[in-house]
C-alpha atoms as a PDB file:
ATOM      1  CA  UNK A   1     -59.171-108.350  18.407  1.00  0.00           C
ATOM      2  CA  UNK A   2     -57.117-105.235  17.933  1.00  0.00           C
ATOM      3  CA  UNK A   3     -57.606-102.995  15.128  1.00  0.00           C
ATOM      4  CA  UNK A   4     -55.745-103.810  11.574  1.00  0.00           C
ATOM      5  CA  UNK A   5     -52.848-102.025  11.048  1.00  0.00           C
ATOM      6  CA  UNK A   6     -52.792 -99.257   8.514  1.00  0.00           C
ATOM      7  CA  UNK A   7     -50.436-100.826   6.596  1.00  0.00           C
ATOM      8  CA  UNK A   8     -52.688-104.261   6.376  1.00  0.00           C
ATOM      9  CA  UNK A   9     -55.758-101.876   5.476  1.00  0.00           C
ATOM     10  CA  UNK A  10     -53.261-100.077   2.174  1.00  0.00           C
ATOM     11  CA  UNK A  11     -52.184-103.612   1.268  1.00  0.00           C
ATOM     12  CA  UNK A  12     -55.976-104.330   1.270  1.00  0.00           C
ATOM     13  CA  UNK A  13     -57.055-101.503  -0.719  1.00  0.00           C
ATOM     14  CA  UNK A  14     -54.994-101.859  -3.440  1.00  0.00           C
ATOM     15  CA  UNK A  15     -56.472-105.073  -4.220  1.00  0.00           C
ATOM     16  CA  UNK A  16     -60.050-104.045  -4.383  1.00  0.00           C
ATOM     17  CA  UNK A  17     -59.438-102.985  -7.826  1.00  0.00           C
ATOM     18  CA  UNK A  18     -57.551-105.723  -9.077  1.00  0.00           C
ATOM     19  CA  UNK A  19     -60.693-107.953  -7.054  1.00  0.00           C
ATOM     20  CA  UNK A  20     -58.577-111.401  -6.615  1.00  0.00           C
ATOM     21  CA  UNK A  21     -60.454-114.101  -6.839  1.00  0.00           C
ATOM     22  CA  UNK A  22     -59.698-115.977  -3.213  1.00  0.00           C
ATOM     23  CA  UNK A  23     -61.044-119.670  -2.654  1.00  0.00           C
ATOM     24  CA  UNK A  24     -61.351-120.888   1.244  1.00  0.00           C
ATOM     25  CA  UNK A  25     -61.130-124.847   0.404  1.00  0.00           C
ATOM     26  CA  UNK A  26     -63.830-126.297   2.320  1.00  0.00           C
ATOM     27  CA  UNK A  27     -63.696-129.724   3.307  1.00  0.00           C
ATOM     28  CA  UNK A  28     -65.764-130.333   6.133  1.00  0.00           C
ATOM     29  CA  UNK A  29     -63.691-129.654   9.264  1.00  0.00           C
ATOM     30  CA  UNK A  30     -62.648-125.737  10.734  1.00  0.00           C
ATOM     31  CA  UNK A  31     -64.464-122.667  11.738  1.00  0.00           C
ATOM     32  CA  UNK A  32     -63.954-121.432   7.581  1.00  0.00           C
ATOM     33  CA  UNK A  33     -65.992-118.076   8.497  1.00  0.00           C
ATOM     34  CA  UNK A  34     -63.590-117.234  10.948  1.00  0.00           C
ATOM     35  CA  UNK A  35     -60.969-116.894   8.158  1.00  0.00           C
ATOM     36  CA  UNK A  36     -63.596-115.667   5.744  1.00  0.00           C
ATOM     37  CA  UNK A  37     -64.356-112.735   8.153  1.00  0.00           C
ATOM     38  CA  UNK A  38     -60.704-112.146   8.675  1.00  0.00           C
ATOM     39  CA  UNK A  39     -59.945-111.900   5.018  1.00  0.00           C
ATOM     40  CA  UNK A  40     -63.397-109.570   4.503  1.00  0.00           C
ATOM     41  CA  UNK A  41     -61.794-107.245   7.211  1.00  0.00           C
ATOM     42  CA  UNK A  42     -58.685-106.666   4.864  1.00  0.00           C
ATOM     43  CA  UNK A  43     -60.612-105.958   2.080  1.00  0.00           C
ATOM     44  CA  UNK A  44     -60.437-108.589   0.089  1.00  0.00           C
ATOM     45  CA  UNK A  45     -63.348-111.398   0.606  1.00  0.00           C
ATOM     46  CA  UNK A  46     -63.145-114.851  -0.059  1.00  0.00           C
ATOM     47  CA  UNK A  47     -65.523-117.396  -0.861  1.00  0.00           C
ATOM     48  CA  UNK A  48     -65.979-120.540   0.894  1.00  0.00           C
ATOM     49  CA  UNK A  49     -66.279-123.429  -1.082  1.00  0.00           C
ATOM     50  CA  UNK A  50     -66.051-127.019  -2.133  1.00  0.00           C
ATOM     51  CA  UNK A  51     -66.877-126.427  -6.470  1.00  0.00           C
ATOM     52  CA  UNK A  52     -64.202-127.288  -7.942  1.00  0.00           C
ATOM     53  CA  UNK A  53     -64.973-124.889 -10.993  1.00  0.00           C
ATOM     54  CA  UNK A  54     -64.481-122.243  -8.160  1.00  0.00           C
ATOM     55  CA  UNK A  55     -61.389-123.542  -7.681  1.00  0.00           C
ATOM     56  CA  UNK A  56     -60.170-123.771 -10.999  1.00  0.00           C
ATOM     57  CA  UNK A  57     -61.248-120.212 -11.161  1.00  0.00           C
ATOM     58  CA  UNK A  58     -59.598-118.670  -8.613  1.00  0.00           C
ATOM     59  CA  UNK A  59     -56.451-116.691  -8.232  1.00  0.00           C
ATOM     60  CA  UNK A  60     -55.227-117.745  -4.744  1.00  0.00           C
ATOM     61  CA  UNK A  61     -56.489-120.855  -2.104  1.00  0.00           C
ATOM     62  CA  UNK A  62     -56.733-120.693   1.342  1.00  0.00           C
ATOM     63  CA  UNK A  63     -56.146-124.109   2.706  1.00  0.00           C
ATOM     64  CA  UNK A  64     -57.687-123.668   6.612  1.00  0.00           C
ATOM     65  CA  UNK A  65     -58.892-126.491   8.980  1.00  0.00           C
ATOM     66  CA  UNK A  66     -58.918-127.938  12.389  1.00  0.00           C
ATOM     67  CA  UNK A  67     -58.900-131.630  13.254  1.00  0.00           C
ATOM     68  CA  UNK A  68     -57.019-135.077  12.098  1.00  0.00           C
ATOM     69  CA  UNK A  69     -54.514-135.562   9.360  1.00  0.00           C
ATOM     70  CA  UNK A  70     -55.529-138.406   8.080  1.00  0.00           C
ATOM     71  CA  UNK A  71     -58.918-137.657   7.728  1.00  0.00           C
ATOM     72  CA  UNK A  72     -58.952-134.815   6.194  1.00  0.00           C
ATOM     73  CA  UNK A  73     -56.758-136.107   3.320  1.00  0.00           C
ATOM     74  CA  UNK A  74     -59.663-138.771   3.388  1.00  0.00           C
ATOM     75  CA  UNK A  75     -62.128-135.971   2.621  1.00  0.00           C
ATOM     76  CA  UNK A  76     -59.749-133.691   0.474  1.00  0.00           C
ATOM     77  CA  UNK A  77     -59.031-136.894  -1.680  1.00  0.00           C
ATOM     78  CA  UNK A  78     -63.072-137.837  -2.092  1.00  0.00           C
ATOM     79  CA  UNK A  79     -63.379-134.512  -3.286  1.00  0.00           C
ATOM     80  CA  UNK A  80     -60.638-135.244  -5.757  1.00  0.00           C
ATOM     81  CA  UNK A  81     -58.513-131.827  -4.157  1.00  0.00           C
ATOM     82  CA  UNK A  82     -55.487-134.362  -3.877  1.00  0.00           C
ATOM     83  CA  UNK A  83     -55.122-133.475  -7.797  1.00  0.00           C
ATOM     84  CA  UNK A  84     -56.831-130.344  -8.423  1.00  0.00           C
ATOM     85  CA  UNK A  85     -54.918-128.711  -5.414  1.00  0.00           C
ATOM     86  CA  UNK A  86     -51.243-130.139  -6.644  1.00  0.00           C
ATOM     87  CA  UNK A  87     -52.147-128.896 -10.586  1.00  0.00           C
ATOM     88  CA  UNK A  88     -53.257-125.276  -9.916  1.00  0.00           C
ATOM     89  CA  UNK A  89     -50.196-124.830  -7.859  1.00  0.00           C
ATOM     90  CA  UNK A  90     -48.032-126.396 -10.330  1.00  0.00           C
ATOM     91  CA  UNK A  91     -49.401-124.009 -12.747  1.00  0.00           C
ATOM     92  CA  UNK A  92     -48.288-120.901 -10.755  1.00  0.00           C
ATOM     93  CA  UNK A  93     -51.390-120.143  -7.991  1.00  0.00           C
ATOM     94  CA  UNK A  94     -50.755-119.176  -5.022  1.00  0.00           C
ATOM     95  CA  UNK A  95     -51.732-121.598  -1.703  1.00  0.00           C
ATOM     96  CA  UNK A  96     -51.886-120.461   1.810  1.00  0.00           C
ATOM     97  CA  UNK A  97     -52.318-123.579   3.903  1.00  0.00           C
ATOM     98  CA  UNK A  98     -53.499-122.387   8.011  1.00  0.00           C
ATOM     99  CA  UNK A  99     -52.778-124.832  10.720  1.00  0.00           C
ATOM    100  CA  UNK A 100     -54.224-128.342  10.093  1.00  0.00           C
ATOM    101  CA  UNK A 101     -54.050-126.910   6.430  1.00  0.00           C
ATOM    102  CA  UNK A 102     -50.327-126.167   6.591  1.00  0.00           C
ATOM    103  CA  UNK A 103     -49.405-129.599   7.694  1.00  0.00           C
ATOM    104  CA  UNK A 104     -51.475-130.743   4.755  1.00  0.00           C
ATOM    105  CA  UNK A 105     -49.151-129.344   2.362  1.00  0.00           C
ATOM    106  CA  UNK A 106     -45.849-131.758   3.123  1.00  0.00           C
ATOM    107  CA  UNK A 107     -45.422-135.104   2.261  1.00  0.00           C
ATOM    108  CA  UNK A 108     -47.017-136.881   4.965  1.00  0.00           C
ATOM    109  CA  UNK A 109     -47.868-136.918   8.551  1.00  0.00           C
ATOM    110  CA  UNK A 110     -47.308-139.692  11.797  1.00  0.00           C
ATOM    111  CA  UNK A 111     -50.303-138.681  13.033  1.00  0.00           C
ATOM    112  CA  UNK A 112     -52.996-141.434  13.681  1.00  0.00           C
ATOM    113  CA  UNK A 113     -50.910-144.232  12.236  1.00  0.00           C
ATOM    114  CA  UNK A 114     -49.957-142.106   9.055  1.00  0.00           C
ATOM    115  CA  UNK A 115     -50.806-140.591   6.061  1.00  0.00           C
ATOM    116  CA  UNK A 116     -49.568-139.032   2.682  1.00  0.00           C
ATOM    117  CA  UNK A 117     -50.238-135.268   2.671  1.00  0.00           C
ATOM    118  CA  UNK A 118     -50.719-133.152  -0.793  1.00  0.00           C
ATOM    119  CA  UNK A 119     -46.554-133.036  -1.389  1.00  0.00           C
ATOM    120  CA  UNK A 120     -46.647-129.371  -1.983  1.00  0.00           C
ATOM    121  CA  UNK A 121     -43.883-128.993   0.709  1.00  0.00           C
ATOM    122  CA  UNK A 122     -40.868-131.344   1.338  1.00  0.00           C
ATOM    123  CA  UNK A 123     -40.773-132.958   4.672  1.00  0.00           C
ATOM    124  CA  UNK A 124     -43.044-134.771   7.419  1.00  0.00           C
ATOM    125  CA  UNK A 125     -45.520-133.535   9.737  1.00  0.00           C
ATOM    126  CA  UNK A 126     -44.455-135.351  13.713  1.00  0.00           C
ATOM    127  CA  UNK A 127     -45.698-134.689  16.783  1.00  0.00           C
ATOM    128  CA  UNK A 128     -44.303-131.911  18.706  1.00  0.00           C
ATOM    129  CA  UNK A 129     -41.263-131.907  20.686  1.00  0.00           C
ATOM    130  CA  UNK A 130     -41.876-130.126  23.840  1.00  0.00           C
ATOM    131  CA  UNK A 131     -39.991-131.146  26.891  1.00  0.00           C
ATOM    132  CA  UNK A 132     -41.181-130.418  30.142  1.00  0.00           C
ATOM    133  CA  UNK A 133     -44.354-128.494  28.694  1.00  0.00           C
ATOM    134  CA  UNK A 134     -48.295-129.858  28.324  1.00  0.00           C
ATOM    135  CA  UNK A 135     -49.362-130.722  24.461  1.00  0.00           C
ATOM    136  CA  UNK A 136     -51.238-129.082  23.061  1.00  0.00           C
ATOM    137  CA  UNK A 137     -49.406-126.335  22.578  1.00  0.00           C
ATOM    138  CA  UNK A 138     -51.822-123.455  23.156  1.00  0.00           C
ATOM    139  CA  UNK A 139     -51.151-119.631  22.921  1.00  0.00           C
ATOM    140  CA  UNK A 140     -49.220-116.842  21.553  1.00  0.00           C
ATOM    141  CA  UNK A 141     -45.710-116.960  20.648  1.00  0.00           C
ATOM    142  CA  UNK A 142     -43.168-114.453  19.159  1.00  0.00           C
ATOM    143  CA  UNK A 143     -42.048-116.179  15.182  1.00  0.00           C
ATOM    144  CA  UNK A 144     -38.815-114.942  14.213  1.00  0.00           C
ATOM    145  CA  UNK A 145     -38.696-114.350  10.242  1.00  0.00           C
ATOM    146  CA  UNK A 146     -35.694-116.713   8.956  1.00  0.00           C
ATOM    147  CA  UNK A 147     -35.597-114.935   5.421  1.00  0.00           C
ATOM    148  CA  UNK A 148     -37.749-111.988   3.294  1.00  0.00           C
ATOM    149  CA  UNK A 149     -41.209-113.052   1.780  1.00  0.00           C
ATOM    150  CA  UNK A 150     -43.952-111.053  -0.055  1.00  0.00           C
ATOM    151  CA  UNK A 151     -45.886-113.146   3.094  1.00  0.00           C
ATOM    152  CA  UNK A 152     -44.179-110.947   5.688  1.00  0.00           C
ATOM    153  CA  UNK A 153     -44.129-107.857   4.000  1.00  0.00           C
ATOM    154  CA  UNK A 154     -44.261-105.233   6.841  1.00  0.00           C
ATOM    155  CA  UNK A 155     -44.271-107.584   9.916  1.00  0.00           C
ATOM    156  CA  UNK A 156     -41.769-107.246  12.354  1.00  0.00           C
ATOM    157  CA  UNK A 157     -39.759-110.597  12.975  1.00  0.00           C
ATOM    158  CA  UNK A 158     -40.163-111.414  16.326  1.00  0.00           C
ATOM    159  CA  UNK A 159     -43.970-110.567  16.300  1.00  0.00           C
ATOM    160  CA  UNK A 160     -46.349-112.905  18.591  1.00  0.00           C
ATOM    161  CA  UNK A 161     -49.141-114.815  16.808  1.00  0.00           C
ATOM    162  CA  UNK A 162     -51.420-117.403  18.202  1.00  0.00           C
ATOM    163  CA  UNK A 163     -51.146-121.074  18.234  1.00  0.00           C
ATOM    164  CA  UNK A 164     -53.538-124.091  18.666  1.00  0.00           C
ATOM    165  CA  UNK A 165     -51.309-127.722  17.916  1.00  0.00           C
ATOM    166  CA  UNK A 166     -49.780-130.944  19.246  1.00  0.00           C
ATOM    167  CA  UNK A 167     -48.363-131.359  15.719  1.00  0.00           C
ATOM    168  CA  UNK A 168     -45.672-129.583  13.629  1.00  0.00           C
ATOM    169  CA  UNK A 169     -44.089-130.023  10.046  1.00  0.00           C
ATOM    170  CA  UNK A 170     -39.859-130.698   9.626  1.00  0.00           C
ATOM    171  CA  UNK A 171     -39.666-128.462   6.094  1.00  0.00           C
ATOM    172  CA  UNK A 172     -36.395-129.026   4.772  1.00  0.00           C
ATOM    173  CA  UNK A 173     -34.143-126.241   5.745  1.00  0.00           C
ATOM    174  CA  UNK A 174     -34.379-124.200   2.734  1.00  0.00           C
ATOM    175  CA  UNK A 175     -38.292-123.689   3.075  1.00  0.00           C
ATOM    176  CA  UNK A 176     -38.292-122.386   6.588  1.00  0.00           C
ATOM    177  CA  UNK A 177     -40.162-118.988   6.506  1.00  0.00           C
ATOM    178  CA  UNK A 178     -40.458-118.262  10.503  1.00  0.00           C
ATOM    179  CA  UNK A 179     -39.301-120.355  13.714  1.00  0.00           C
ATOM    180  CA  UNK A 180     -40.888-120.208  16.818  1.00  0.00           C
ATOM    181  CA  UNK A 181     -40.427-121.783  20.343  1.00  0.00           C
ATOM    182  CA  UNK A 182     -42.405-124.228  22.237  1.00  0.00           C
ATOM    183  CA  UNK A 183     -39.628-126.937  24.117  1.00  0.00           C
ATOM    184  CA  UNK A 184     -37.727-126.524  21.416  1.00  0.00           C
ATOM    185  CA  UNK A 185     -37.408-124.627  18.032  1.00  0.00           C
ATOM    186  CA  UNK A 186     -40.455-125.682  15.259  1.00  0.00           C
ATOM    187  CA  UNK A 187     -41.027-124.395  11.579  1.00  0.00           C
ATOM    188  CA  UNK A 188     -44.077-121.816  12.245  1.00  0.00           C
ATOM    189  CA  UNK A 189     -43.684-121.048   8.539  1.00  0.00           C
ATOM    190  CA  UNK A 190     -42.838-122.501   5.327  1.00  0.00           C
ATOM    191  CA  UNK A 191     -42.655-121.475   1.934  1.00  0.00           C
ATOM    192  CA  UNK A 192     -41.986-122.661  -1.099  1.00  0.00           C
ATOM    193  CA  UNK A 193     -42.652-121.030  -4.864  1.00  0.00           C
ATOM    194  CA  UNK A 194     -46.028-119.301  -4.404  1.00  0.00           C
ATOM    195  CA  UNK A 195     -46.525-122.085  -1.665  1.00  0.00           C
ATOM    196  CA  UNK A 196     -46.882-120.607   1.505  1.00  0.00           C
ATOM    197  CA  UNK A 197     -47.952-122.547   4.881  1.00  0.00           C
ATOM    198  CA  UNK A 198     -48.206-120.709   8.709  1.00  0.00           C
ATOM    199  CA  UNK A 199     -48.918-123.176  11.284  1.00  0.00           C
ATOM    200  CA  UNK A 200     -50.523-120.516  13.532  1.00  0.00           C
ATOM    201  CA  UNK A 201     -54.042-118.757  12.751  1.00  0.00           C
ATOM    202  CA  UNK A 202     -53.514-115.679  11.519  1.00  0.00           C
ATOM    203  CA  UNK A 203     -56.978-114.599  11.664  1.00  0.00           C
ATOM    204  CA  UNK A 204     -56.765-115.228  15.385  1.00  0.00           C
ATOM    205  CA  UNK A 205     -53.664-113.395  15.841  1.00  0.00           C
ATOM    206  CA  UNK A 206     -54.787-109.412  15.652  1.00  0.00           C
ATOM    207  CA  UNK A 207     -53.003-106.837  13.277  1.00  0.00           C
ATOM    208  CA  UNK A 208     -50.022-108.863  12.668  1.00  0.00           C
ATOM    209  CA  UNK A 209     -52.238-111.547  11.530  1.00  0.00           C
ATOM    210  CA  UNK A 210     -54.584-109.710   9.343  1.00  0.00           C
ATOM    211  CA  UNK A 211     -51.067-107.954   7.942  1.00  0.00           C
ATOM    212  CA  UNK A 212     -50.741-111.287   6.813  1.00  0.00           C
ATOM    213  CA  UNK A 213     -53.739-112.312   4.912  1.00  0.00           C
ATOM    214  CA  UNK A 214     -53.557-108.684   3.480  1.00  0.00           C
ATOM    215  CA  UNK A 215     -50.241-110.027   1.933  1.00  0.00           C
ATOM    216  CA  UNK A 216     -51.166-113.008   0.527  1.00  0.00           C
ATOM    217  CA  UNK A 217     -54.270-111.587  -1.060  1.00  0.00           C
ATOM    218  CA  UNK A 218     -51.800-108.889  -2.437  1.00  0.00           C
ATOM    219  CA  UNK A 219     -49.877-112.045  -3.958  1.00  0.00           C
ATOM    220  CA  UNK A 220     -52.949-113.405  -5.177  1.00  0.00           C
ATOM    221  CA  UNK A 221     -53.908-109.762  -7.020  1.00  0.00           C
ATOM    222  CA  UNK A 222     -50.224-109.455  -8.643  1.00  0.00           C
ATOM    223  CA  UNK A 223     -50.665-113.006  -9.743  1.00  0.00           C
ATOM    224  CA  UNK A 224     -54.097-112.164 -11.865  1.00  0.00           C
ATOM    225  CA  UNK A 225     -52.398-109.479 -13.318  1.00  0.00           C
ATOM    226  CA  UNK A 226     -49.656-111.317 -14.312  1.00  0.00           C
ATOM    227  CA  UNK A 227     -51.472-114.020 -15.856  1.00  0.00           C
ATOM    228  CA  UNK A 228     -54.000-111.633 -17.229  1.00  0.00           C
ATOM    229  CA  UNK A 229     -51.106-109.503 -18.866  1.00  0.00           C
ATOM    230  CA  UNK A 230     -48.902-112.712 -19.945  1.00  0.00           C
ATOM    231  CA  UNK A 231     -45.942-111.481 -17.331  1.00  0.00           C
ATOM    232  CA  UNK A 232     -44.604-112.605 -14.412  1.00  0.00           C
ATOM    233  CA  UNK A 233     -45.075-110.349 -11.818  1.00  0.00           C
ATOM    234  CA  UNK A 234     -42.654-110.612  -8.446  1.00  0.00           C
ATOM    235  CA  UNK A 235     -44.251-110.394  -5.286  1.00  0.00           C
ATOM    236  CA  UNK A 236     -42.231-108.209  -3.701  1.00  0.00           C
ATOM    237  CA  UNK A 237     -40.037-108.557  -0.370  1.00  0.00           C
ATOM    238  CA  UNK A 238     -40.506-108.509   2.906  1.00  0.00           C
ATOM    239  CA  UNK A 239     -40.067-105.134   4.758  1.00  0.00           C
END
């Protein structure tokens, strides 16, 4: 993996004094140190976890995982995430859902017969449309930025990340963050509030990628200080 770009490593250090508090949701399926190593490399480490007094704790979740729709809203829903999840984003903190975790965040999914999703983002999760080309969809490809986000702050659009999915989320139009092309255009990003979703890894996808996590932890750290000082504090837009 390339080297982080400066900018991720500034992003990074300004949070090491405001220390965010970052929860990777574990649930039993995904390589979670991957992402936990990722975020470490940025500066700002995250712990893995399934306590849900961590999570009620925290100032931003990570939402990661590889595997099945259905059941991993089987497993997120024993550990009684389907509510937890849903209330601490309701009550302002941030979510970053990564591939199987980004589809997790919309209403439902066709996958396996069907299932409801955590309804954080409007819209359906369907298999992907990709004439002419094999499924899985496996690789990197460019994601051109559709609006500004705190997310993107200091990543080109246009800049190649890496993908691993025969599935892909419809957001409603309004919630498209990024749009890439596999067949046919698909939602790479959402976003929605302080809801943000990226259906590639970004801890798999070098500098831009770690820009990335930089970001959200960066969202995460203005968040605590907002809440800790009783003031909304903006994120910031993309450069």
């Amino acid at each position: 993996m390339a080297e982080p770009a400066a900018g991720a490593e500034q992003a990074a250090g300004t949070e090491r004094a405001a220390g965010p508090r970052l929860a990777i949701l574990d649930y039993g399926m995904g390589n979670l140190r991957s992402v936990e190593k990722a975020f470490e490399r940025v500066g700002a480490p995250a712990a893995i976890t399934s306590d849900p007094a961590v999570v009620e704790a925290a100032d931003g979740l990570i939402l990661p995982g590889v595997g099945a729709f259905p059941r991993a809203m089987e497993r997120i829903r024993e550990l009684g995430w389907d509510e937890l999840v849903p209330a601490r984003s309701a009550a302002g903190l941030p979510v970053l859902g990564i591939c199987l975790g980004y589809q997790l965040l919309f209403e439902s999914s066709e996958e396996q017969g069907g299932a409801d999703g955590l309804g954080l983002l409007a819209g359906t999760v369907r298999t992907l449309s990709a004439p002419g080309l094999k499924v899985p969809h496996i690789g990197w490809e460019p994601v051109h930025w559709q609006r500004e986000s705190p997310l993107l702050k200091g990543i080109a659009s246009g800049e190649a990340f890496y993908f691993v999915h025969s599935l892909t989320p419809e957001p409603t139009a309004d919630e498209v963050l990024g749009l890439a092309d596999f067949g046919a255009p698909f939602a790479a990003a959402a976003e929605a509030g302080r809801v943000y979703g990226v259906q590639f890894h970004p801890e798999k996808s070098s500098a831009a990628g770690l820009r990335l996590l930089a970001n959200f932890a960066r969202i995460c750290g203005l968040h605590c200080r907002g809440a800790r000082d009783g003031a909304h504090v903006d994120g910031g837009g993309a450069s």
